[in-house]
Protein backbone atom coordinates (compact mmCIF):
# COMPACT_ATOMS: atom_id res chain seq x y z
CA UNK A 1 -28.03 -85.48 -45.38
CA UNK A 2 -28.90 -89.11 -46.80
CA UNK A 3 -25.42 -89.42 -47.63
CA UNK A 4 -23.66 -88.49 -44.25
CA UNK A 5 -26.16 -91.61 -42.65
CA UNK A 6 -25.21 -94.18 -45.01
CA UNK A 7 -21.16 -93.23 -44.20
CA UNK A 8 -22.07 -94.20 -40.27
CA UNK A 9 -24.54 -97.01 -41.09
CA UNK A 10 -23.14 -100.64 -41.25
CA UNK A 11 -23.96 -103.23 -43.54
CA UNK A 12 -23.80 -106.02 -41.75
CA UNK A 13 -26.49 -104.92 -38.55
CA UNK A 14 -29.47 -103.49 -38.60
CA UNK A 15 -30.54 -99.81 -37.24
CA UNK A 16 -30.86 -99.70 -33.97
CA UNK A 17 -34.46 -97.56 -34.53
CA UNK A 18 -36.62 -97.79 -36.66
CA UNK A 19 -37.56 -94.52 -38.51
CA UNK A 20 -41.31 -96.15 -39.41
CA UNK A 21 -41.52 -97.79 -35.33
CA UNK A 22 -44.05 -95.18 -33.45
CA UNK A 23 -42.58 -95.87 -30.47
CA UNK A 24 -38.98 -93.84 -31.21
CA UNK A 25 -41.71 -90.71 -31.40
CA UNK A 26 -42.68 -90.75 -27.74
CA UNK A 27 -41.47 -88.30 -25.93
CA UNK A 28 -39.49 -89.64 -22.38
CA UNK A 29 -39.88 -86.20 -20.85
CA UNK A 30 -43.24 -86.53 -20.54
CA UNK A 31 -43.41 -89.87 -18.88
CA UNK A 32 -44.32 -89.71 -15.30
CA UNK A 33 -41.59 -91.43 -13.05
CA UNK A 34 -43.27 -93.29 -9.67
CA UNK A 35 -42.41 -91.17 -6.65
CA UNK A 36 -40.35 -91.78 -3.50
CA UNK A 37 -42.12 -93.22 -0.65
CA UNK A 38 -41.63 -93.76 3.10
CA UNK A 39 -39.66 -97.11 2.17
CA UNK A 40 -37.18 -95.38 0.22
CA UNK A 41 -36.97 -92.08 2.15
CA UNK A 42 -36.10 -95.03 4.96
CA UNK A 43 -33.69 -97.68 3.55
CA UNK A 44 -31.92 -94.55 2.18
CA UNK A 45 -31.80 -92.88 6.01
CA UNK A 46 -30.30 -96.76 7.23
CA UNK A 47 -27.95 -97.05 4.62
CA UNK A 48 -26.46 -93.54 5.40
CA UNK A 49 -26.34 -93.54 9.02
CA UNK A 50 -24.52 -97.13 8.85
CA UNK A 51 -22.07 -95.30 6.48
CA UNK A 52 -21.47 -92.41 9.11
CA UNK A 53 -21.26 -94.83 11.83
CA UNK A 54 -18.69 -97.57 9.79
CA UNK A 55 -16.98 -93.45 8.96
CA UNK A 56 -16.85 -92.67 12.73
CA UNK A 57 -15.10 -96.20 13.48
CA UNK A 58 -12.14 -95.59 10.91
CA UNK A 59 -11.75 -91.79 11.93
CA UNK A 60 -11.23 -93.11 15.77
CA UNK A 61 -8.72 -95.41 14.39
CA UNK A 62 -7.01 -92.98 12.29
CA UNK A 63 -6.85 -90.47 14.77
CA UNK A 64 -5.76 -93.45 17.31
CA UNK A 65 -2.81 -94.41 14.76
CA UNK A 66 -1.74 -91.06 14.14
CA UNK A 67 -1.54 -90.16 18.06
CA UNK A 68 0.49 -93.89 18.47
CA UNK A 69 2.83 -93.14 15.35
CA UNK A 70 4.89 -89.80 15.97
CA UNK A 71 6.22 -88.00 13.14
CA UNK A 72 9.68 -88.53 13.10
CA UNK A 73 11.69 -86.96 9.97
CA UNK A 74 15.01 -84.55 10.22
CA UNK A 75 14.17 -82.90 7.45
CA UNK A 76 12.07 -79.82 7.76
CA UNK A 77 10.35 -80.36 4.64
CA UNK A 78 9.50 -84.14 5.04
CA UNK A 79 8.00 -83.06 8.33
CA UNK A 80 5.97 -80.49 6.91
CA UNK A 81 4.68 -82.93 4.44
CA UNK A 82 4.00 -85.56 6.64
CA UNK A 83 2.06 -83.35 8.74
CA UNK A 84 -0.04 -82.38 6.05
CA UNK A 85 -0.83 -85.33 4.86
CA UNK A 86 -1.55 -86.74 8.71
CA UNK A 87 -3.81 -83.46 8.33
CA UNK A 88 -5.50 -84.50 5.27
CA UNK A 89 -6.15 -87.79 6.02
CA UNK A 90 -8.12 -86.68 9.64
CA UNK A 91 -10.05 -84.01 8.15
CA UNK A 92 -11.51 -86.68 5.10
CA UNK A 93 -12.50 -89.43 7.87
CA UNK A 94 -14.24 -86.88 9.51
CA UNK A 95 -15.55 -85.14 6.44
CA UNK A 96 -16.72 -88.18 5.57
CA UNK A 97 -18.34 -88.93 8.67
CA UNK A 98 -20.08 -85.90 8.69
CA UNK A 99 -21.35 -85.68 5.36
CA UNK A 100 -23.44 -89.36 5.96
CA UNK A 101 -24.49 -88.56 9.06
CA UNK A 102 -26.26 -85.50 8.12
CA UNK A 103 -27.41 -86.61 4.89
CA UNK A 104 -28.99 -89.71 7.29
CA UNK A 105 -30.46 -87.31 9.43
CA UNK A 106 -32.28 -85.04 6.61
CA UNK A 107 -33.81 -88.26 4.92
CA UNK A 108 -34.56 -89.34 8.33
CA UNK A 109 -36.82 -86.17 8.91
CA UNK A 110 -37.83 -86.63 5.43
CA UNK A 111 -39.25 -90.28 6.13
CA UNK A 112 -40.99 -89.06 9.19
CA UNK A 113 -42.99 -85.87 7.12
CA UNK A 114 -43.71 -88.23 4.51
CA UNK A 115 -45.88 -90.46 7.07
CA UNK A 116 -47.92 -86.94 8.47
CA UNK A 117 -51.01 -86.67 6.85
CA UNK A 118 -51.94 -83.32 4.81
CA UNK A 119 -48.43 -83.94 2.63
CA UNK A 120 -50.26 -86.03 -0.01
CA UNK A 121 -50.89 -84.43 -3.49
CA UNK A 122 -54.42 -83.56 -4.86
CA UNK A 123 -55.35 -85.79 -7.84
């Protein structure tokens, strides 16, 4: 086992840990990480709900494009295609729109429970 280290170590740095250092021994799992609070449960709400709204703006332009630019191909195929991919392009705007809004709306309720009284843990 000695051998297989020294064909990985280099000569010319120095281990990265220490195999005397205490440190490397303590265990990360059983660190406590701080919790969330109201501030984060609220930037986090913000920051989504100006992503659904900046979403809703580009799938009203999309759909506005789309409506303004006809598909125009003789070939069936290409006009298969191209309504797909008119398709596809809608449904992600929207998608996308959707998917911040209600994630801004759950941390939203989130932030409010967190400021009710009786949610705190007991020490």
């Amino acid at each position: 086992m000695k051998e297989s280290k020294d064909l990985f170590k280099s000569t010319d740095q120095e281990p990265l840990v220490n195999e005397n250092d205490s440190s490397a021994d303590i265990d990360k799992e059983n660190s406590p990480l701080p919790e969330k609070g109201p501030i984060n449960f609220l930037s986090g709400a913000v920051t989504s709900l100006l992503f659904a709204w900046i979403s809703l703006i580009i799938s009203k332009k999309v759909v506005i494009y789309f409506a303004l630019h006809q598909i125009n191909y003789s070939s069936a195929i290409a006009q298969s295609i191209a309504s797909g991919f008119k398709t596809l392009i809608t449904g992600m705007c929207f998608l996308a729109t959707f998917t911040f809004g209600f994630i801004g709306l759950g941390l939203t309720i989130v932030f409010i429970r967190s400021l009710l009284p009786g949610n705190q843990a007991n020490p």
